[in-house]
PDB file of N, CA and C in Angstrom:
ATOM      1  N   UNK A   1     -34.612 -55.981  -0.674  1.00  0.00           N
ATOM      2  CA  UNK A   1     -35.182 -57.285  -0.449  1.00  0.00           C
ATOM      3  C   UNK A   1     -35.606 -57.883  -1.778  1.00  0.00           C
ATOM      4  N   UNK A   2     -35.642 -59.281  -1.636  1.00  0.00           N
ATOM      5  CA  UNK A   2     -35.495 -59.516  -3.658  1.00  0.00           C
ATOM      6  C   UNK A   2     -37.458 -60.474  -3.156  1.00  0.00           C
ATOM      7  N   UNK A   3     -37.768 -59.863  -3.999  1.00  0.00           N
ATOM      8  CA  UNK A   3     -39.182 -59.646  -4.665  1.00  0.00           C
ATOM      9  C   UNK A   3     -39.974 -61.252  -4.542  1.00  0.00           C
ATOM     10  N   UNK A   4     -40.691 -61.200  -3.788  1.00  0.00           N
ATOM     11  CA  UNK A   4     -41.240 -62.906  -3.502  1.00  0.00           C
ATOM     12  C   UNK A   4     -42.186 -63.326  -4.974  1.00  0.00           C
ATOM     13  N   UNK A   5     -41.738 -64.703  -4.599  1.00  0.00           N
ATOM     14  CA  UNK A   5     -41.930 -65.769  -5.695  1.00  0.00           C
ATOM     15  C   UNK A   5     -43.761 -66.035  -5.434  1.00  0.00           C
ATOM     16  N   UNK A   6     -44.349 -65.943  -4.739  1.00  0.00           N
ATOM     17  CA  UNK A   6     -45.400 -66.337  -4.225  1.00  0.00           C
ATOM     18  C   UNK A   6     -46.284 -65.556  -3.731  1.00  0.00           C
ATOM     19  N   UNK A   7     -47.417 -65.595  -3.615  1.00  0.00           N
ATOM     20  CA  UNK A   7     -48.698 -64.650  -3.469  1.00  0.00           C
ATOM     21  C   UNK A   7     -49.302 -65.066  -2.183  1.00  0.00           C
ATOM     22  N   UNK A   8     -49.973 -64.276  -1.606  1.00  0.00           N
ATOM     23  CA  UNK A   8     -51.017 -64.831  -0.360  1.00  0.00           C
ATOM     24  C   UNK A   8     -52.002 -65.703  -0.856  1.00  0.00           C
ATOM     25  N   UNK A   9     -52.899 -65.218  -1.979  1.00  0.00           N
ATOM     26  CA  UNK A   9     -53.571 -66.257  -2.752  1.00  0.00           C
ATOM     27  C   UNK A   9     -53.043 -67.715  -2.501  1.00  0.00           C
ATOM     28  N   UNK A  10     -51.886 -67.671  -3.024  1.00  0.00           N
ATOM     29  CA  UNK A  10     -50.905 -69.287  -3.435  1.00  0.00           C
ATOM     30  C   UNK A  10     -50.838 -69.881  -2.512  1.00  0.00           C
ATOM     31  N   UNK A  11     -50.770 -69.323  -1.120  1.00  0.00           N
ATOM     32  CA  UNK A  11     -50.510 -70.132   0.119  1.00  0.00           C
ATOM     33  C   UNK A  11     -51.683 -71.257   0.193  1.00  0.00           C
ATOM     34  N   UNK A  12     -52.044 -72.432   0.787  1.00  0.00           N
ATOM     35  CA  UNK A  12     -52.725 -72.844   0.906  1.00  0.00           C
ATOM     36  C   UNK A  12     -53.191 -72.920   2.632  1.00  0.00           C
ATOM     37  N   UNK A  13     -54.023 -72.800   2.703  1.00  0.00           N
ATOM     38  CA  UNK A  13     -54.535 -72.207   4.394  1.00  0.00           C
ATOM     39  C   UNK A  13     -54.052 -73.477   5.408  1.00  0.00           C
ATOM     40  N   UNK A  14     -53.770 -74.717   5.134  1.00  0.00           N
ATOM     41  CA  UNK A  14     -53.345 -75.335   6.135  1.00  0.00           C
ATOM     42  C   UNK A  14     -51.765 -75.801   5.877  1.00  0.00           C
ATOM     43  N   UNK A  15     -51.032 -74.775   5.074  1.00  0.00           N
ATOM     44  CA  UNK A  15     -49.798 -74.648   5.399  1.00  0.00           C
ATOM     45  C   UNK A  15     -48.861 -74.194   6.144  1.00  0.00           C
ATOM     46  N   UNK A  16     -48.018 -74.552   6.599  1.00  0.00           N
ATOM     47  CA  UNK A  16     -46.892 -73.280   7.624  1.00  0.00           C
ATOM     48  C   UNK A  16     -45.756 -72.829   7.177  1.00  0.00           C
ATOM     49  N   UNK A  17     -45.422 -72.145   6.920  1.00  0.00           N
ATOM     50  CA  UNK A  17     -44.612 -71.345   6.843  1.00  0.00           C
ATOM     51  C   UNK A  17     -43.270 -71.105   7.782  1.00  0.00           C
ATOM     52  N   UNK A  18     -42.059 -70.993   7.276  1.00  0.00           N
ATOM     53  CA  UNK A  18     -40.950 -70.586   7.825  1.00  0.00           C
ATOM     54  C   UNK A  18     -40.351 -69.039   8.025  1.00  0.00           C
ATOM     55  N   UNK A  19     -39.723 -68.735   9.025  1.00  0.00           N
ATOM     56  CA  UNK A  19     -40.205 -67.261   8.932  1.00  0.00           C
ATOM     57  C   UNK A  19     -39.553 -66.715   7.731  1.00  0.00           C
ATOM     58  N   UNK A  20     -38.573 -66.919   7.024  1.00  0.00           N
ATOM     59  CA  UNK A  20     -37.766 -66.299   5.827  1.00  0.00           C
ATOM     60  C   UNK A  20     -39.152 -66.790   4.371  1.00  0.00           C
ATOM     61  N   UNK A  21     -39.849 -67.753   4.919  1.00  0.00           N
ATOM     62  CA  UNK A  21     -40.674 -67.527   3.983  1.00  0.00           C
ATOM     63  C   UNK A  21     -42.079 -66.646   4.191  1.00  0.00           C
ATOM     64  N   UNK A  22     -42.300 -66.301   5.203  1.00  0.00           N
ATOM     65  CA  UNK A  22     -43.232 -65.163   5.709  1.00  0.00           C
ATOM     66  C   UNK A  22     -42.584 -64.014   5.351  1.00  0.00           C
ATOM     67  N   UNK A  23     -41.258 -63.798   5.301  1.00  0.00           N
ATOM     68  CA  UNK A  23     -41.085 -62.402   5.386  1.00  0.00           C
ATOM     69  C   UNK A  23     -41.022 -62.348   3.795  1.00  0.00           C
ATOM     70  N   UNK A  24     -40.311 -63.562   3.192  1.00  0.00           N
ATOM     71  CA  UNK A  24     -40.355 -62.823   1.572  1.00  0.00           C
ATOM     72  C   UNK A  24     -41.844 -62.587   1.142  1.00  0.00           C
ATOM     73  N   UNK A  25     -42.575 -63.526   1.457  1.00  0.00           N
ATOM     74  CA  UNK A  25     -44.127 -63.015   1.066  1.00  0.00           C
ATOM     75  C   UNK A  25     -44.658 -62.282   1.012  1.00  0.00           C
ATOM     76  N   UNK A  26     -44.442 -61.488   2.419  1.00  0.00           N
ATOM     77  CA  UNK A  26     -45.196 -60.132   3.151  1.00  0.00           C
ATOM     78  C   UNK A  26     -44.084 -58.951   2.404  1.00  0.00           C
ATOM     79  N   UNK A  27     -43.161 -59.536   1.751  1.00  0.00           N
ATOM     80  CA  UNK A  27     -42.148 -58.051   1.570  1.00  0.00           C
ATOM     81  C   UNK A  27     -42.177 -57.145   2.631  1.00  0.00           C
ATOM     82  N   UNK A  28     -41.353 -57.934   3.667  1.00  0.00           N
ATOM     83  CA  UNK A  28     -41.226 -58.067   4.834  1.00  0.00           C
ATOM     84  C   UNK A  28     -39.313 -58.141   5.423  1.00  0.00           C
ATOM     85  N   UNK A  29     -38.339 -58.170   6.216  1.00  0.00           N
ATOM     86  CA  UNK A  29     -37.339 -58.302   6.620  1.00  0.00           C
ATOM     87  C   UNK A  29     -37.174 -59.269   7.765  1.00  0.00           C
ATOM     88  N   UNK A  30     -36.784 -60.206   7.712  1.00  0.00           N
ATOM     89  CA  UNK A  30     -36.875 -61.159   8.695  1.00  0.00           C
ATOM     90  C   UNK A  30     -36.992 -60.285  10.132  1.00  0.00           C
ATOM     91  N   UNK A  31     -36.039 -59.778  10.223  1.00  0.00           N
ATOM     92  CA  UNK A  31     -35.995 -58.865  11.883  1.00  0.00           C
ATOM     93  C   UNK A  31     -36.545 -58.260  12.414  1.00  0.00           C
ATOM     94  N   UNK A  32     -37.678 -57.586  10.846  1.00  0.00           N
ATOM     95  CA  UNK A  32     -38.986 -56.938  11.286  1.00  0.00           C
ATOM     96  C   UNK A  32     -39.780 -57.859  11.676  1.00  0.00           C
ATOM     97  N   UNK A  33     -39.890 -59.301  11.552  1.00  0.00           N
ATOM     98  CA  UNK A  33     -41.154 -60.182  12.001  1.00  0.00           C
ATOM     99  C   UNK A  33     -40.295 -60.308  13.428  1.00  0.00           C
ATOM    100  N   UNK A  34     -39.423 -60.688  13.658  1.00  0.00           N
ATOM    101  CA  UNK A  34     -38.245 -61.225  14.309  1.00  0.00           C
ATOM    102  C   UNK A  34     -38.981 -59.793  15.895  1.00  0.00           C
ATOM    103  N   UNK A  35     -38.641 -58.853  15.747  1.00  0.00           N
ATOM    104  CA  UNK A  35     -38.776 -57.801  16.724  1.00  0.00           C
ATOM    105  C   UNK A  35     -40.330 -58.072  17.280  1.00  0.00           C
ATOM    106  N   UNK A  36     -41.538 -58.065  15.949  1.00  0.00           N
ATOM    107  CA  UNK A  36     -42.605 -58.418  16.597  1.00  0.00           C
ATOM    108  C   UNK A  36     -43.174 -59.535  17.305  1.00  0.00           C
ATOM    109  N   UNK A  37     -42.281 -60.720  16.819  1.00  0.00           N
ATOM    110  CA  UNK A  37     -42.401 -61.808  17.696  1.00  0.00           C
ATOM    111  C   UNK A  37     -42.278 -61.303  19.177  1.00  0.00           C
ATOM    112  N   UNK A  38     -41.333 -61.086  19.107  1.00  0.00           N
ATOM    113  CA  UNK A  38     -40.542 -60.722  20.691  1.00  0.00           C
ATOM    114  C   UNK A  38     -41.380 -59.978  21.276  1.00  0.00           C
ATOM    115  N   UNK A  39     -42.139 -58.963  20.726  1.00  0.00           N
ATOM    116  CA  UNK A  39     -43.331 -58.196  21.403  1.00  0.00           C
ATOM    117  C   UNK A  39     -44.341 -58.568  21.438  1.00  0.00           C
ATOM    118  N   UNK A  40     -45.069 -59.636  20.814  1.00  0.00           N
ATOM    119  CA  UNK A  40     -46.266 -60.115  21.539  1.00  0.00           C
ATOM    120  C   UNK A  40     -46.777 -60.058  20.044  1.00  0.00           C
ATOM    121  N   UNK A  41     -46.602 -59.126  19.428  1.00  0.00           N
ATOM    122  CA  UNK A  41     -47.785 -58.808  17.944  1.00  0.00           C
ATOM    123  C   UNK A  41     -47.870 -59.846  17.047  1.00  0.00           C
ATOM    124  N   UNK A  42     -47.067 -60.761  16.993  1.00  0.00           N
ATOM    125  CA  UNK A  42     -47.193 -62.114  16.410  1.00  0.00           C
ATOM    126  C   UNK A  42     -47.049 -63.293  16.843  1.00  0.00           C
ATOM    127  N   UNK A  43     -47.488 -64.258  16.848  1.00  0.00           N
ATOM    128  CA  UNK A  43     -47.562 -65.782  17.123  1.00  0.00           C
ATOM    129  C   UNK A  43     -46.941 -67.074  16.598  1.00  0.00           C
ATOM    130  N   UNK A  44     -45.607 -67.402  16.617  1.00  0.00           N
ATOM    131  CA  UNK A  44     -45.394 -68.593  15.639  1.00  0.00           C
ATOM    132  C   UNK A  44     -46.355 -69.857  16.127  1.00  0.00           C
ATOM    133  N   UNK A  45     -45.806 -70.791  15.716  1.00  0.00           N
ATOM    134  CA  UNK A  45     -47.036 -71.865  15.829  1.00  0.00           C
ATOM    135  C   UNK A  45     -45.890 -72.949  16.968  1.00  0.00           C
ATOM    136  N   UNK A  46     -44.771 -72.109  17.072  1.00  0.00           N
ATOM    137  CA  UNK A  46     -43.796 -73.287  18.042  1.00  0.00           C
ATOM    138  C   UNK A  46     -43.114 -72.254  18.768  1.00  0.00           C
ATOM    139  N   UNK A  47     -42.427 -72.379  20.261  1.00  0.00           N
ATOM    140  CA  UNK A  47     -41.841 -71.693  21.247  1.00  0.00           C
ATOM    141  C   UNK A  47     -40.618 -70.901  20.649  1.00  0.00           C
ATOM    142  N   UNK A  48     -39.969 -72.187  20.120  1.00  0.00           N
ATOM    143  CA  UNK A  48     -38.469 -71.820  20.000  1.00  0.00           C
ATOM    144  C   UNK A  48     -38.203 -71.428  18.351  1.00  0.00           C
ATOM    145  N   UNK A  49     -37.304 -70.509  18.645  1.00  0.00           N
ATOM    146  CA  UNK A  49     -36.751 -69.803  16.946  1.00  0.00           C
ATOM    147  C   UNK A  49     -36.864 -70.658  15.803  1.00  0.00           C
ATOM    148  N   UNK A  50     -35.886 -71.947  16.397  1.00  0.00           N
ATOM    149  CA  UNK A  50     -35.688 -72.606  15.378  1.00  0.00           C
ATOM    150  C   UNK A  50     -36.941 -73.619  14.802  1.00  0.00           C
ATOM    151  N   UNK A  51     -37.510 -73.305  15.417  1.00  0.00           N
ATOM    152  CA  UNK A  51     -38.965 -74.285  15.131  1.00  0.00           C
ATOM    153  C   UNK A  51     -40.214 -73.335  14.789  1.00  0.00           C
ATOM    154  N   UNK A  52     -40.263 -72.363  14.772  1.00  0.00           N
ATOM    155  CA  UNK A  52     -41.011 -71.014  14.287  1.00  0.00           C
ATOM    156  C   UNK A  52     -41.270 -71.743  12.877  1.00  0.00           C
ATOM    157  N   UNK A  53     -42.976 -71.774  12.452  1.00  0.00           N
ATOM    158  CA  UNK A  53     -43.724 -71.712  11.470  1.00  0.00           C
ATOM    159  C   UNK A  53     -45.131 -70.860  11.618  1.00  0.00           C
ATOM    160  N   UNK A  54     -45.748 -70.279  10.615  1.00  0.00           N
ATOM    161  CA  UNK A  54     -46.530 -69.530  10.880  1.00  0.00           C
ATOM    162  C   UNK A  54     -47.583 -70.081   9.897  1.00  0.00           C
ATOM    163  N   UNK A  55     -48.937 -69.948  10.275  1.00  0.00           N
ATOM    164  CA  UNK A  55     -49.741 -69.934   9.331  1.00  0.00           C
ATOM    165  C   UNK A  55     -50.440 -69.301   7.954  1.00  0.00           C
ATOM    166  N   UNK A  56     -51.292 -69.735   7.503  1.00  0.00           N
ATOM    167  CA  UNK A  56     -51.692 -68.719   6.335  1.00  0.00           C
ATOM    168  C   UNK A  56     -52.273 -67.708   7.185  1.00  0.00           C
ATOM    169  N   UNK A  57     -52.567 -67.541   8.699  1.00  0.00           N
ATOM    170  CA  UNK A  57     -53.020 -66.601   9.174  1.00  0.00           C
ATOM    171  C   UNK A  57     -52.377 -65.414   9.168  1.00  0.00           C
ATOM    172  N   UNK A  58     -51.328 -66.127   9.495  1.00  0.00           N
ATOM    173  CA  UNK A  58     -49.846 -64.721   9.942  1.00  0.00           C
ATOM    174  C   UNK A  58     -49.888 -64.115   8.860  1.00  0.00           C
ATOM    175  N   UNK A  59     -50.230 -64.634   7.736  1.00  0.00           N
ATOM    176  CA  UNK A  59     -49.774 -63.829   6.403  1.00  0.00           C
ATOM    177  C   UNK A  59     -50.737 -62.783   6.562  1.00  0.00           C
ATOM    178  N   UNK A  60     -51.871 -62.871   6.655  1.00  0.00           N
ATOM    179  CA  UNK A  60     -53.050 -61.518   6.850  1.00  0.00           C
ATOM    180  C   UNK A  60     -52.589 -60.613   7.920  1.00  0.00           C
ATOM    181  N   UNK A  61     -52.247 -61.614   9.061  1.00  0.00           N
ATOM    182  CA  UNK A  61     -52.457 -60.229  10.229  1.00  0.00           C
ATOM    183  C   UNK A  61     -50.799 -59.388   9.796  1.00  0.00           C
ATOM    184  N   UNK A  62     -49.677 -60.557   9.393  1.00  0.00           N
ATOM    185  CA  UNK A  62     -48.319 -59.712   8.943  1.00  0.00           C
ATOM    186  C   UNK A  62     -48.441 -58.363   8.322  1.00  0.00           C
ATOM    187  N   UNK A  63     -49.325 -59.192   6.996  1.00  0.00           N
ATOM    188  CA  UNK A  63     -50.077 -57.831   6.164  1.00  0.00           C
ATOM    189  C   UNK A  63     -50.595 -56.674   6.794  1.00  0.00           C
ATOM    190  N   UNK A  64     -51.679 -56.625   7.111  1.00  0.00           N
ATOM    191  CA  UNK A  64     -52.235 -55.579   8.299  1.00  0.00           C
ATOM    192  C   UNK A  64     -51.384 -54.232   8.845  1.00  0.00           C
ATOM    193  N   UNK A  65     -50.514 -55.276   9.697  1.00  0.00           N
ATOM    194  CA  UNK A  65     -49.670 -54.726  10.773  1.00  0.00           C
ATOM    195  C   UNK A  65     -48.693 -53.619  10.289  1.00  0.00           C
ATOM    196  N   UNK A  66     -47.910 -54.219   8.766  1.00  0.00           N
ATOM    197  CA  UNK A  66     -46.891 -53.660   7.731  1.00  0.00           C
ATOM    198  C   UNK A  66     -47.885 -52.731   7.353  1.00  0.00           C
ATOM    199  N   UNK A  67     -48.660 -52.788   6.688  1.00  0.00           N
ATOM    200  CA  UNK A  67     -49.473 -51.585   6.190  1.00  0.00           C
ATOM    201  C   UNK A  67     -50.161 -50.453   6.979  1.00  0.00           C
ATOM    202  N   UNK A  68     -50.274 -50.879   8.164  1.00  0.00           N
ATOM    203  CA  UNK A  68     -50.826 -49.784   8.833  1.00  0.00           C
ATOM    204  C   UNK A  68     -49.421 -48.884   9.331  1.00  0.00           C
ATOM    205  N   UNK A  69     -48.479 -49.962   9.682  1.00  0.00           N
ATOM    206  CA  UNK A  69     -47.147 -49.239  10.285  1.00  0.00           C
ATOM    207  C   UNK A  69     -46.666 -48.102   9.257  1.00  0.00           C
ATOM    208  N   UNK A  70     -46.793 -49.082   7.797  1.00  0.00           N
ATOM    209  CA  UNK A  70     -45.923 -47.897   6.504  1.00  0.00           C
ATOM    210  C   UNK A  70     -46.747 -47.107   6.141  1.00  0.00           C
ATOM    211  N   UNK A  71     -48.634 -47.425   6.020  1.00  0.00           N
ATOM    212  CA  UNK A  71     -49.140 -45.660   5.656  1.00  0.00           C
ATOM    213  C   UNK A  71     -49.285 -44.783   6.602  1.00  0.00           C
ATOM    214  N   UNK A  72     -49.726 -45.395   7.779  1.00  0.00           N
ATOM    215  CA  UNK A  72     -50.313 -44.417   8.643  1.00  0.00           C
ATOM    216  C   UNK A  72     -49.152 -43.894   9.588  1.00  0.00           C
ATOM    217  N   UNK A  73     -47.738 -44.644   9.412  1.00  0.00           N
ATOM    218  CA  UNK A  73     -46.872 -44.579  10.569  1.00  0.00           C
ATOM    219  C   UNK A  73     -47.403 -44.910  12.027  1.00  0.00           C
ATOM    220  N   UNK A  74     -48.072 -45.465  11.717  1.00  0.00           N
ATOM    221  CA  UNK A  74     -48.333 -46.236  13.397  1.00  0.00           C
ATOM    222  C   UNK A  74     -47.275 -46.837  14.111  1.00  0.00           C
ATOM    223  N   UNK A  75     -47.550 -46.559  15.379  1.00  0.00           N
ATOM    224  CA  UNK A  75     -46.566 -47.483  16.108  1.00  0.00           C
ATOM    225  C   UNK A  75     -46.708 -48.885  16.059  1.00  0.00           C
ATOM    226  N   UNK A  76     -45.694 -49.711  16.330  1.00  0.00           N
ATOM    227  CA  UNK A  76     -46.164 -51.266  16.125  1.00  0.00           C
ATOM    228  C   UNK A  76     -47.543 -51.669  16.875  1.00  0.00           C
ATOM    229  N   UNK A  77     -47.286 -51.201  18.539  1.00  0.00           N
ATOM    230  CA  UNK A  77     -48.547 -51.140  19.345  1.00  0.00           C
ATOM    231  C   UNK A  77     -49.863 -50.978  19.089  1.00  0.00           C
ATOM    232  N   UNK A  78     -49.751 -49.933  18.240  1.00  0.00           N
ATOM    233  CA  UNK A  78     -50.984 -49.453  17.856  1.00  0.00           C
ATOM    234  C   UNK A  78     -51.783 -50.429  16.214  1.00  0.00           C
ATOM    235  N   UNK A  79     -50.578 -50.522  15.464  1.00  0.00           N
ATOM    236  CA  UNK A  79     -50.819 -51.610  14.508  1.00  0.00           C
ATOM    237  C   UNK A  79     -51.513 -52.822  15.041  1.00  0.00           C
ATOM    238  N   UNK A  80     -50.870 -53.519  15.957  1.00  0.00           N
ATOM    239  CA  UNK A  80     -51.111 -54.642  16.275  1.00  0.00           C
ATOM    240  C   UNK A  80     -52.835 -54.535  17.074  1.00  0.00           C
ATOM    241  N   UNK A  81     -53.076 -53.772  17.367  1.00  0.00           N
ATOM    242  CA  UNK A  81     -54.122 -53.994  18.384  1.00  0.00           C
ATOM    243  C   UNK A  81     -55.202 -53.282  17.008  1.00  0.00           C
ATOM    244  N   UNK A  82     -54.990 -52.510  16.434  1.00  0.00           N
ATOM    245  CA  UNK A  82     -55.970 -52.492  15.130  1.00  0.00           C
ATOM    246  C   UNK A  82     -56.367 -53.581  14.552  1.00  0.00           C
ATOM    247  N   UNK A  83     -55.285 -54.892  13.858  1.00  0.00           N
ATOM    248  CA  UNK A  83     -55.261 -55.657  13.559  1.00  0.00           C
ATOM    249  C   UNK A  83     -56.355 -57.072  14.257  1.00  0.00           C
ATOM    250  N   UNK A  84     -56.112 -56.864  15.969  1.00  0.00           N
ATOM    251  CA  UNK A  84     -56.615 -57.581  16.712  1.00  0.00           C
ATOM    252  C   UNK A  84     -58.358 -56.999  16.484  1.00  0.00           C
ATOM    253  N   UNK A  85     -58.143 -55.791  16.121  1.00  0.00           N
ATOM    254  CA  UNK A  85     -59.846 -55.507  16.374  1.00  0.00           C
ATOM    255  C   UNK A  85     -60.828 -55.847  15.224  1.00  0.00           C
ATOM    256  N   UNK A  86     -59.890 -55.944  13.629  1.00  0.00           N
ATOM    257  CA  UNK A  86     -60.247 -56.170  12.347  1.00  0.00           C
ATOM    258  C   UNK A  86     -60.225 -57.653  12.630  1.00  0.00           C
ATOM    259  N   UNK A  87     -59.612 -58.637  12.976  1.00  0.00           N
ATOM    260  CA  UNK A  87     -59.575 -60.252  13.529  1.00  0.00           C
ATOM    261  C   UNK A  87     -61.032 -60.412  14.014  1.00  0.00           C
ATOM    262  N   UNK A  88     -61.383 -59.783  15.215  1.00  0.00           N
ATOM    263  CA  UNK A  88     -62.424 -59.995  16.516  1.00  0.00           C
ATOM    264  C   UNK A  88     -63.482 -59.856  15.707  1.00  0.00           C
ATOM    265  N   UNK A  89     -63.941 -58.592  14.224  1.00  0.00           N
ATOM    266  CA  UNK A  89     -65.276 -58.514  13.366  1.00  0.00           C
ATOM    267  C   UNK A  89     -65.033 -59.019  12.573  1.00  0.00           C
ATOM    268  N   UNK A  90     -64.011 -59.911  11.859  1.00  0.00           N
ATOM    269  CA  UNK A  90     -64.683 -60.795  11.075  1.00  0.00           C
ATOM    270  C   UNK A  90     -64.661 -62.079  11.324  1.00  0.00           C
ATOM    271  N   UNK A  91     -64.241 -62.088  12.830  1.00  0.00           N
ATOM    272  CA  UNK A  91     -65.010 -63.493  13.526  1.00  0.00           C
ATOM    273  C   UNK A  91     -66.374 -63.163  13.958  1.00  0.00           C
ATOM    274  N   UNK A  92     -66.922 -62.217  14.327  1.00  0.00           N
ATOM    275  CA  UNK A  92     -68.474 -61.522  14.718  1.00  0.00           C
ATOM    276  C   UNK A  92     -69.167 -61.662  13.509  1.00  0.00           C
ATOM    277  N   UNK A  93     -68.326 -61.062  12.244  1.00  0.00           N
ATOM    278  CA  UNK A  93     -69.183 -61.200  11.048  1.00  0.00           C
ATOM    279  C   UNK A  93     -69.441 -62.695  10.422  1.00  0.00           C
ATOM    280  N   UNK A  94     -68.788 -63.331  10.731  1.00  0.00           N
ATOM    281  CA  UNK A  94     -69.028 -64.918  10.345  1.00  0.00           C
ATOM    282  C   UNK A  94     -69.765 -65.570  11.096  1.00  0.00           C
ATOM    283  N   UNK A  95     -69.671 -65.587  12.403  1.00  0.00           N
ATOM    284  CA  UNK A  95     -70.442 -65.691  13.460  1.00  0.00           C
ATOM    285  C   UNK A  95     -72.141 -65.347  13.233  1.00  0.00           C
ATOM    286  N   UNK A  96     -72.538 -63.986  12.568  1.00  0.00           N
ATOM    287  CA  UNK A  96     -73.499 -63.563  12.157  1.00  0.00           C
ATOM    288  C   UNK A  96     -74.384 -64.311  10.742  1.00  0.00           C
ATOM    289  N   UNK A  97     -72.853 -64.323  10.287  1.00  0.00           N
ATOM    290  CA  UNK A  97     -73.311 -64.934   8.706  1.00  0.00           C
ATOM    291  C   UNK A  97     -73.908 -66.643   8.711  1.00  0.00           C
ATOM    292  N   UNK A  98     -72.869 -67.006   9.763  1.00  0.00           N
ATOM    293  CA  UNK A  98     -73.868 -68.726  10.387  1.00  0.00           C
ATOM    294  C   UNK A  98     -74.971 -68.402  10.855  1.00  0.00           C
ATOM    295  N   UNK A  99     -75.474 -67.499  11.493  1.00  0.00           N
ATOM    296  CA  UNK A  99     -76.474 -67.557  12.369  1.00  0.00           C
ATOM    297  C   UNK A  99     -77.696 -66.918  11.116  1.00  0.00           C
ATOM    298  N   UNK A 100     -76.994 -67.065  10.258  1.00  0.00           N
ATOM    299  CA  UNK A 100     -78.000 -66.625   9.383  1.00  0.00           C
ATOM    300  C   UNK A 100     -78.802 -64.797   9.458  1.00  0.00           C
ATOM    301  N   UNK A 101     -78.586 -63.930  10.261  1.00  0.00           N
ATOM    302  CA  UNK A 101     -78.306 -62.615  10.663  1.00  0.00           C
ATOM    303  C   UNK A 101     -77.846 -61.627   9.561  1.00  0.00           C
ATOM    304  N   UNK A 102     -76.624 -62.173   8.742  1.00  0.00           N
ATOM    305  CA  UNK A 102     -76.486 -60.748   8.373  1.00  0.00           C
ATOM    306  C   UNK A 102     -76.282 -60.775   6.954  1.00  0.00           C
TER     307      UNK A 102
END
């Protein structure tokens, strides 16, 4: 896979993304995002293939998901729902941090 031009940093958070540009980012394979679509573990921001953009979000949880799959060998399943649980506390932790709490 030839080596992305661009950083997660660089993204700007209310951009979207195309999936060939998610996957070069994430050093990623299109078919690998492509399979998790199809399973639920990711979200484009539109129904259909050809209209698939993703947010600066996808880029974190993409991240996540790839890294837990390649160190720990996790199953995708199990990636994805880790991912969902690291999502859920640092919406709790922000949540906290408004409320002035933590």
């Amino acid at each position: 896979m030839q080596q992305a031009e661009f950083t997660i940093d660089a993204v700007p958070e209310e951009s979207s993304l195309t999936l060939e540009e998610l996957a070069a980012i994430c050093s990623v394979e299109p078919d690998w995002l492509i399979l998790h679509i199809e399973e639920g573990y990711l979200e484009p921001l539109a129904d259909f293939q050809a209209e698939w953009r993703f947010s600066s979000a996808s880029l974190v949880r993409v991240t996540r998901i790839w890294m837990l799959e390649r160190d720990f060998e996790a199953p995708p399943e199990l990636a994805a729902l880790v991912a969902d649980m690291q999502e859920e506390m640092a919406k709790l932790r922000q949540r906290l941090h408004c409320a002035g709490i933590a």
